[in-house]
Protein backbone atom coordinates (compact mmCIF):
# COMPACT_ATOMS: atom_id res chain seq x y z
CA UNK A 1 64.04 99.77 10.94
CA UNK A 2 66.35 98.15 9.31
CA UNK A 3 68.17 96.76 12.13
CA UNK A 4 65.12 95.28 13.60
CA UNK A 5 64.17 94.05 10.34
CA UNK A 6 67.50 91.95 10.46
CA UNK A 7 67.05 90.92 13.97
CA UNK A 8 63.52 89.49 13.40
CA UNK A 9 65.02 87.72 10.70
CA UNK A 10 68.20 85.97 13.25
CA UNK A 11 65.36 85.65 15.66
CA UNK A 12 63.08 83.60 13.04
CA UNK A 13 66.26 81.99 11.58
CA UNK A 14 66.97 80.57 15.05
CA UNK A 15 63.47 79.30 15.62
CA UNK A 16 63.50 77.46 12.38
CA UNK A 17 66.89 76.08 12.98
CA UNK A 18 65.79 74.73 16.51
CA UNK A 19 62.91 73.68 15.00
CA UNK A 20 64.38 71.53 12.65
CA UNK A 21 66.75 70.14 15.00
CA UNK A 22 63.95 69.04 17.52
CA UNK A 23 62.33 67.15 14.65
CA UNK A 24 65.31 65.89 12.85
CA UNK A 25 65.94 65.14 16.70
CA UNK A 26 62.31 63.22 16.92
CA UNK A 27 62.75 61.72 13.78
CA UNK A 28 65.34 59.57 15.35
CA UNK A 29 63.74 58.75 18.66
CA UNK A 30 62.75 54.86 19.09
CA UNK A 31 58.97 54.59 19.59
CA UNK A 32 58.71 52.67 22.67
CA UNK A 33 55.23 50.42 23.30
CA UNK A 34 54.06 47.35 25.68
CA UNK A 35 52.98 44.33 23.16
CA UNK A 36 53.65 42.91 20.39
CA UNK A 37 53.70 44.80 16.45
CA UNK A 38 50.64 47.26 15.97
CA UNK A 39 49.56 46.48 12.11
CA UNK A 40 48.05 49.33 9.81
CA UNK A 41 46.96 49.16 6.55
CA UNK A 42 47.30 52.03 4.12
CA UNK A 43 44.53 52.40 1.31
CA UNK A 44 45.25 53.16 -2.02
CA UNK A 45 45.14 57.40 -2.55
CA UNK A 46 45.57 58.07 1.18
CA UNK A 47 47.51 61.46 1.81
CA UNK A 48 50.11 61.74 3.77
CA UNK A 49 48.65 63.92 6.61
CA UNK A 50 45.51 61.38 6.91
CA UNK A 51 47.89 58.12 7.03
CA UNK A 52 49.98 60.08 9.81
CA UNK A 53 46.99 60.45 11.94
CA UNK A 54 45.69 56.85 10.95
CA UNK A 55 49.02 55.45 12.36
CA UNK A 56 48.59 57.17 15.57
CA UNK A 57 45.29 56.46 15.89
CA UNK A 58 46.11 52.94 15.18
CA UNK A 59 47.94 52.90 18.44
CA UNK A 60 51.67 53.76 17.04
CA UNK A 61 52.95 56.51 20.23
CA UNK A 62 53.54 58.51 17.33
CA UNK A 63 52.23 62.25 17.08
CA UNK A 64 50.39 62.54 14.05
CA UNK A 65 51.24 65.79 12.90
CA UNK A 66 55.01 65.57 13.60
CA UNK A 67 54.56 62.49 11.22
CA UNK A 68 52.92 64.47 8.97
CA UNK A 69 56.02 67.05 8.87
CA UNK A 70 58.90 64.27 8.99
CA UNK A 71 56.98 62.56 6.01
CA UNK A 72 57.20 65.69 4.39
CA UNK A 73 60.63 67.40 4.43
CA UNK A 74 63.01 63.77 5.85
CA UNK A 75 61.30 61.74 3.86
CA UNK A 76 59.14 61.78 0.15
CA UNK A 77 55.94 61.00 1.73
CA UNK A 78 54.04 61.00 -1.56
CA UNK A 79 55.69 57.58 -2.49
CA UNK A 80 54.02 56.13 0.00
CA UNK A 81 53.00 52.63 -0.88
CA UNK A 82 49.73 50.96 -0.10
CA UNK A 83 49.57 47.94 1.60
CA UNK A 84 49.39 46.00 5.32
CA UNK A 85 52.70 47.32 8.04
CA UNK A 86 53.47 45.60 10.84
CA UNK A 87 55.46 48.21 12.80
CA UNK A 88 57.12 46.85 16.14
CA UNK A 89 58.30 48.67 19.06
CA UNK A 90 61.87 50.68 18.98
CA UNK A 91 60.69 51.58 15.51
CA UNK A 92 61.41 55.48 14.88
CA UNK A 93 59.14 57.93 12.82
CA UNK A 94 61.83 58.03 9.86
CA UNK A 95 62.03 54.14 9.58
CA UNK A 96 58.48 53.47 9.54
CA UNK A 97 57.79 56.07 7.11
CA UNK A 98 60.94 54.38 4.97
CA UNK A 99 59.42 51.23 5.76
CA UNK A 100 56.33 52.44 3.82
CA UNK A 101 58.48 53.95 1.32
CA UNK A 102 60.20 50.63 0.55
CA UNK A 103 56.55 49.00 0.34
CA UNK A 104 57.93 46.55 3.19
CA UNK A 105 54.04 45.37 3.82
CA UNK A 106 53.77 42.89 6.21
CA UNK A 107 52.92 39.52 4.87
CA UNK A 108 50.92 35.97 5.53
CA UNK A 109 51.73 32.54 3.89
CA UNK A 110 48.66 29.69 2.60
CA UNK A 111 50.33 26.29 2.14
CA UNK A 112 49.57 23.83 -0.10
CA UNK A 113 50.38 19.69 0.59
CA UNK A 114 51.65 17.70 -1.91
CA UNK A 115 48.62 15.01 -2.48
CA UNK A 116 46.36 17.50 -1.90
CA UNK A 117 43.29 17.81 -4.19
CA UNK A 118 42.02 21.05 -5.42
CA UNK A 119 38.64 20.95 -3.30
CA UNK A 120 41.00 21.28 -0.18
CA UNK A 121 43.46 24.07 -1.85
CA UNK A 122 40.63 26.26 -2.35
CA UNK A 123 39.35 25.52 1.19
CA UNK A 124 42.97 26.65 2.82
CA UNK A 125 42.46 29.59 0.87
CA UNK A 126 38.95 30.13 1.95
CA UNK A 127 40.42 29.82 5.21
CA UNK A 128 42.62 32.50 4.84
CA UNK A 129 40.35 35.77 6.85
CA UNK A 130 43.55 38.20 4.83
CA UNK A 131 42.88 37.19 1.16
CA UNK A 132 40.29 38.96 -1.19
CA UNK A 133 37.82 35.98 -1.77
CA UNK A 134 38.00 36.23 -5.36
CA UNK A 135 37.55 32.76 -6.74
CA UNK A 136 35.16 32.08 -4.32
CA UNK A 137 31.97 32.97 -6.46
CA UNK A 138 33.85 31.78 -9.58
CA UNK A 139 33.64 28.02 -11.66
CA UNK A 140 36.69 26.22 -11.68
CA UNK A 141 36.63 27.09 -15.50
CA UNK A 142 36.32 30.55 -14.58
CA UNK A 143 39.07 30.85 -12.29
CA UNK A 144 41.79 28.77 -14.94
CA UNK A 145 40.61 31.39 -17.29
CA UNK A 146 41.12 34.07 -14.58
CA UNK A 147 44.52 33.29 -14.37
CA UNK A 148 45.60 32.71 -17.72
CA UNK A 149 45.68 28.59 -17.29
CA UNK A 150 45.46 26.59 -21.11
CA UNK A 151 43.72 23.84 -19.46
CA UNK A 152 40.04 24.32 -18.28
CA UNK A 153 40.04 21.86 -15.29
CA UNK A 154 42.03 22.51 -12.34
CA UNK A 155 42.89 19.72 -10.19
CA UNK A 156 47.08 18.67 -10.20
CA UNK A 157 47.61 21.98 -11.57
CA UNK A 158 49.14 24.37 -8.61
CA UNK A 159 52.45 23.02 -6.83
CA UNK A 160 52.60 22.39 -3.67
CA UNK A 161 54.57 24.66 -1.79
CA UNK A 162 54.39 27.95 0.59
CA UNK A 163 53.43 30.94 -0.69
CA UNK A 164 53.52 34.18 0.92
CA UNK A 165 51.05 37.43 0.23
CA UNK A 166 50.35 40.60 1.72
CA UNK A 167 47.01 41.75 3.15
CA UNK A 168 44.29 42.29 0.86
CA UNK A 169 46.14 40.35 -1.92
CA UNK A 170 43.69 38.50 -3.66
CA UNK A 171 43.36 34.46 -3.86
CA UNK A 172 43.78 34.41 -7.46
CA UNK A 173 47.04 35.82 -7.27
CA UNK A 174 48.35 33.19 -4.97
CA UNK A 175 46.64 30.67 -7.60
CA UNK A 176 48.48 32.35 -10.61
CA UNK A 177 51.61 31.66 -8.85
CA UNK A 178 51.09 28.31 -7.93
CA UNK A 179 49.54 27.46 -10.97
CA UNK A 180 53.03 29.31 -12.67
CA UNK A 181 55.74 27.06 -10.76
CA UNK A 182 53.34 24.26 -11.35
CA UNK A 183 54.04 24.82 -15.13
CA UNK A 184 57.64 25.20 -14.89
CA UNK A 185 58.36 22.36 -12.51
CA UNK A 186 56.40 20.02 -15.26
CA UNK A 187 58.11 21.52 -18.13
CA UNK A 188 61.59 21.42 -16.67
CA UNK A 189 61.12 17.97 -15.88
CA UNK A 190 59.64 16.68 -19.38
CA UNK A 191 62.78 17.97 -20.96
CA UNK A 192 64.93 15.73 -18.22
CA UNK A 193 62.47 12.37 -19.18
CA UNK A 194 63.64 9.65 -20.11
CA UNK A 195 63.18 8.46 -23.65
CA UNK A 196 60.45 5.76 -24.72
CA UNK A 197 58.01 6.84 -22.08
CA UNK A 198 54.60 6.18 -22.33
CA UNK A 199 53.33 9.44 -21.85
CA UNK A 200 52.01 11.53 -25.60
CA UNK A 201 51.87 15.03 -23.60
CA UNK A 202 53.24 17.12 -20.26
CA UNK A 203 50.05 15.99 -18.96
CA UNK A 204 49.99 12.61 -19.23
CA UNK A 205 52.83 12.74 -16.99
CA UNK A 206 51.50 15.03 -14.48
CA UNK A 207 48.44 12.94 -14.73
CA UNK A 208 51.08 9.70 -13.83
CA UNK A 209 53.08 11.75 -11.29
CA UNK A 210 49.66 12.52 -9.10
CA UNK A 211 49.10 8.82 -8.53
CA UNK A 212 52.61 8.14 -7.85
CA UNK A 213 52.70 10.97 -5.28
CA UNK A 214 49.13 9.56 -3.34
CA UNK A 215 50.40 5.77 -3.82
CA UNK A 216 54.20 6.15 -2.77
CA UNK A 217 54.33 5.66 1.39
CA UNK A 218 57.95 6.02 1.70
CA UNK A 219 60.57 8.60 -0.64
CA UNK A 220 62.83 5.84 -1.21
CA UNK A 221 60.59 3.74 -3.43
CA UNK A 222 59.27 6.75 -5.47
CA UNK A 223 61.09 5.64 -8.80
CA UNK A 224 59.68 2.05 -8.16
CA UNK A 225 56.35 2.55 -7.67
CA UNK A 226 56.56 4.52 -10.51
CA UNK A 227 57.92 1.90 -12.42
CA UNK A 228 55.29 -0.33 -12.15
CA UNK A 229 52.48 2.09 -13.15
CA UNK A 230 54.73 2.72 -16.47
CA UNK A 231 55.26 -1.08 -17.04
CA UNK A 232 51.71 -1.67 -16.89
CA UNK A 233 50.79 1.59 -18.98
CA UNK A 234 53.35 -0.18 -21.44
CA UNK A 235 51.77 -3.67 -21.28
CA UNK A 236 48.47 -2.45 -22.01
CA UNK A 237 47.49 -3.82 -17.69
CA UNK A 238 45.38 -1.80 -15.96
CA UNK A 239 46.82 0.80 -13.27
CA UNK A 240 44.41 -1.14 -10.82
CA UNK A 241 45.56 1.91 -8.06
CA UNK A 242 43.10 2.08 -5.26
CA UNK A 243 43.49 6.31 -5.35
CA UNK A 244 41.60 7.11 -8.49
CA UNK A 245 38.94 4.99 -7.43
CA UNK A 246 38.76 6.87 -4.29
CA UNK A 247 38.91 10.62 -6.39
CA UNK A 248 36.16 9.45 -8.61
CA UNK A 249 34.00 8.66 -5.51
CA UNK A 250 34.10 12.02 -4.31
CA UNK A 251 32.64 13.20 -1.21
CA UNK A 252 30.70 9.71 -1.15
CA UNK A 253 33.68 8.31 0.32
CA UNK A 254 33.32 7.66 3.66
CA UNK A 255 37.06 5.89 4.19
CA UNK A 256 36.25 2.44 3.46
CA UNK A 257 37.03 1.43 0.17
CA UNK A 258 34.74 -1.95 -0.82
CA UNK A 259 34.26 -4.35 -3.40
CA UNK A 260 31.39 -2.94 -4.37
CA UNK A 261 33.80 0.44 -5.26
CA UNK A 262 35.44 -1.65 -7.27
CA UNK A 263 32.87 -3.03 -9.04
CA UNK A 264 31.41 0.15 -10.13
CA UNK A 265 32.70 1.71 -13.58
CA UNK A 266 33.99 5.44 -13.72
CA UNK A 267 36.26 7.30 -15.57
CA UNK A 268 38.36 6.98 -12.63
CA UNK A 269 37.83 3.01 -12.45
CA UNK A 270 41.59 1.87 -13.09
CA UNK A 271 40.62 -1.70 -12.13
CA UNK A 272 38.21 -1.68 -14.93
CA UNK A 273 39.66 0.84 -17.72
CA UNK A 274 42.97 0.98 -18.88
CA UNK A 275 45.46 3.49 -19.52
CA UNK A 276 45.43 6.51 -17.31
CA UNK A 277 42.12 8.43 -16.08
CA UNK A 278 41.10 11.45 -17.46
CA UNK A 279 42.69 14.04 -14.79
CA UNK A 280 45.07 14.16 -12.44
CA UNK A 281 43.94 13.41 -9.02
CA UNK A 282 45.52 15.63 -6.64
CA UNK A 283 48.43 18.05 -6.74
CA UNK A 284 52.47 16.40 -7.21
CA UNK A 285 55.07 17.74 -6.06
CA UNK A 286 58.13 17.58 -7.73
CA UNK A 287 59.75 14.39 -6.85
CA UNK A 288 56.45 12.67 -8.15
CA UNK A 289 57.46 14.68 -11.19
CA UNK A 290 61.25 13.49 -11.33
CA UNK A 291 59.71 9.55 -10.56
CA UNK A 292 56.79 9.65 -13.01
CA UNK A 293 59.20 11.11 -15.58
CA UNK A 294 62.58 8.75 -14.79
CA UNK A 295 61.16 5.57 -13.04
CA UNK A 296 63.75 3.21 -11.98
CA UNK A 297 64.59 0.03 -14.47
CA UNK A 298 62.60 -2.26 -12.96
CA UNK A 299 60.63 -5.28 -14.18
CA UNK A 300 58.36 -5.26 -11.49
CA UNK A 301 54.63 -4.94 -11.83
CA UNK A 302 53.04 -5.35 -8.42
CA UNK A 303 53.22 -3.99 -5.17
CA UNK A 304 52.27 -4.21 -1.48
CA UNK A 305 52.19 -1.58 1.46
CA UNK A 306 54.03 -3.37 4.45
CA UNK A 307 52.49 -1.32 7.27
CA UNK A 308 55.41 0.81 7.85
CA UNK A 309 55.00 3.18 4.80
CA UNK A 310 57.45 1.03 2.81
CA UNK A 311 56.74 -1.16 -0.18
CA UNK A 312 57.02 -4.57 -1.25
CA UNK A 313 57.90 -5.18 -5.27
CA UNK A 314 57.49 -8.20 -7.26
CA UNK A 315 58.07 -9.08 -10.71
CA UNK A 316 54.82 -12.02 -10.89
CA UNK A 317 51.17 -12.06 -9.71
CA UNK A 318 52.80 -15.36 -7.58
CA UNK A 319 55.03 -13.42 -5.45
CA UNK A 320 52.53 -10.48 -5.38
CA UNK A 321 50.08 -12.45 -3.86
CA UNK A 322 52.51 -13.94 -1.16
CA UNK A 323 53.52 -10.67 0.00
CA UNK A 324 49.47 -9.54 0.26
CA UNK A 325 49.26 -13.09 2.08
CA UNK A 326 52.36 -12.09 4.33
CA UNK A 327 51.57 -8.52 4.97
CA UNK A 328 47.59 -8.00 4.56
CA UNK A 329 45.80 -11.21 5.16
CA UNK A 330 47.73 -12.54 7.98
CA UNK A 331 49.91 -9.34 9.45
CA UNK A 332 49.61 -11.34 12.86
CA UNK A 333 51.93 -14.07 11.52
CA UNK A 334 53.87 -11.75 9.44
CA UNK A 335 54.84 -10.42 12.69
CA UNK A 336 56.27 -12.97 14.22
């Protein structure tokens, strides 16, 4: 009895050895599919058996309940992170359940333009079919509350950049961090300012650094352009920039700017109040930032757009007005 007893054991001993060498075997094995990556997304509390099958089901040539087993004694399947996977072919069992380990979730990227204005940041995000709608139903007060923001109004404060999130993330988290490097962009650059300024907070220069980013046409004259805004702040002028006329129209702009625009008084009126307007009026990015907070030494306090995205500076309304004659009013003889 005994002896059998023994040799049932050898036999079973066997069987689990060559079991566990077929699946440490079929751990290894590249999964082979036509197509591009299959993506699954894991919900929070899933078990390991049901996220096995889900996988398989989701089109991985994977079977399930070898999965299930691998996940179990190759690799700690309970730390199995939630999230969106994008698992491409040649992947085998053990990496993608490592990948899932690791929390390697596949991930998607909203942009935001320097110039832009909030309205079209939070479109791009409503855009975005892979991030919880969150702010959507929310005030702008609401969502600067929402993600911890001191000021209550929103526009010029997120920084234009890329930023990436995973499936499911939700918009205000891609606002926090915007809204973040916004913050530390501004305050790294106030303590590089020059002295004398005439800027009382941060936010008068961010305020100054959003029209110099929608009124500078070409990089190089950055620091001059936003010379002349800070000579005029300093000479009690008015800005006089066409772009916060244009924010404080709205959507009633249509594209033409008129007289009659002018005319009008707004909060956002620089031809008629001095000083800077009350917000910024669209997002900077951070050589705005650098300008608005080191202009160049300049005396100038005009300028012109010459057609080609440059600038023309002058230090008198006389010269001003000859380069509008030269390069607005008659462009044909400019030309020649």
């Amino acid at each position: 009895m005994t002896r059998l007893l023994s040799r049932l054991f050898l036999i079973v001993l066997v069987l689990a050895l060559v079991c566990a060498g077929g699946l440490f075997w079929y751990a290894r094995q590249p999964l082979q599919w036509a197509g591009g990556a299959i993506e699954y997304t894991l919900k929070p509390g899933t078990a390991l058996r049901q996220a096995a099958r889900q996988i398989e089901t989701a089109g991985v040539p994977v079977d399930g309940a070898l999965l299930g087993l691998i996940g179990r004694f190759a690799v700690d399947g309970t730390r199995l992170q939630a999230g969106s996977y994008a698992f491409s072919s040649g992947l085998t069992p053990i990496q993608l359940l490592e990948k899932m380990t690791r929390g390697d979730v596949s991930m998607r990227e909203v942009r935001f333009i320097e110039g832009w204005t909030w309205r079209q940041m939070r479109a791009a995000l409503a855009a975005q079919p892979d991030l919880k709608q969150d702010a959507a139903a929310l005030s702008d007060a609401e969502v600067m509350a929402r993600i911890g923001a001191e000021s209550t109004q929103p526009e010029g404060w997120f920084f234009p950049d890329t930023y990436l999130f995973a499936v499911g993330d939700s918009d205000l988290s891609v606002l926090a961090r915007a809204h973040h490097a916004m913050r530390r962009q501004l305050d790294q650059a106030w303590a590089a300012r020059q002295q004398g300024l005439p800027y009382a907070t941060p936010r008068d220069a961010l305020i100054m650094a959003s029209i110099v980013e929608k009124e500078t046409g070409a990089a190089a004259d950055r620091d001059k352009v936003a010379s002349v805004f800070v000579n005029r702040l300093r000479a009690d002028m008015p800005l006089q920039t066409d772009p916060t006329v244009i924010y404080g129209l709205g959507e009633r702009f249509d594209g033409n700017l008129t007289r009659a625009h002018l005319q009008a008084d707004n909060p956002y009126n620089t031809y008629l109040r001095r000083g800077l307007p009350p917000t910024p009026i669209a997002a900077p990015g951070r050589a705005s930032l650098d300008a608005a907070l080191n202009p160049a030494p300049t005396q100038y306090y005009y300028f012109v757009a010459r057609g080609d995205g440059s600038s023309v500076f002058s230090k008198t309304l006389a010269e001003h007005n000859s380069a509008v004659d030269r390069y607005q009013r008659r462009p044909a003889r400019a030309q020649r």
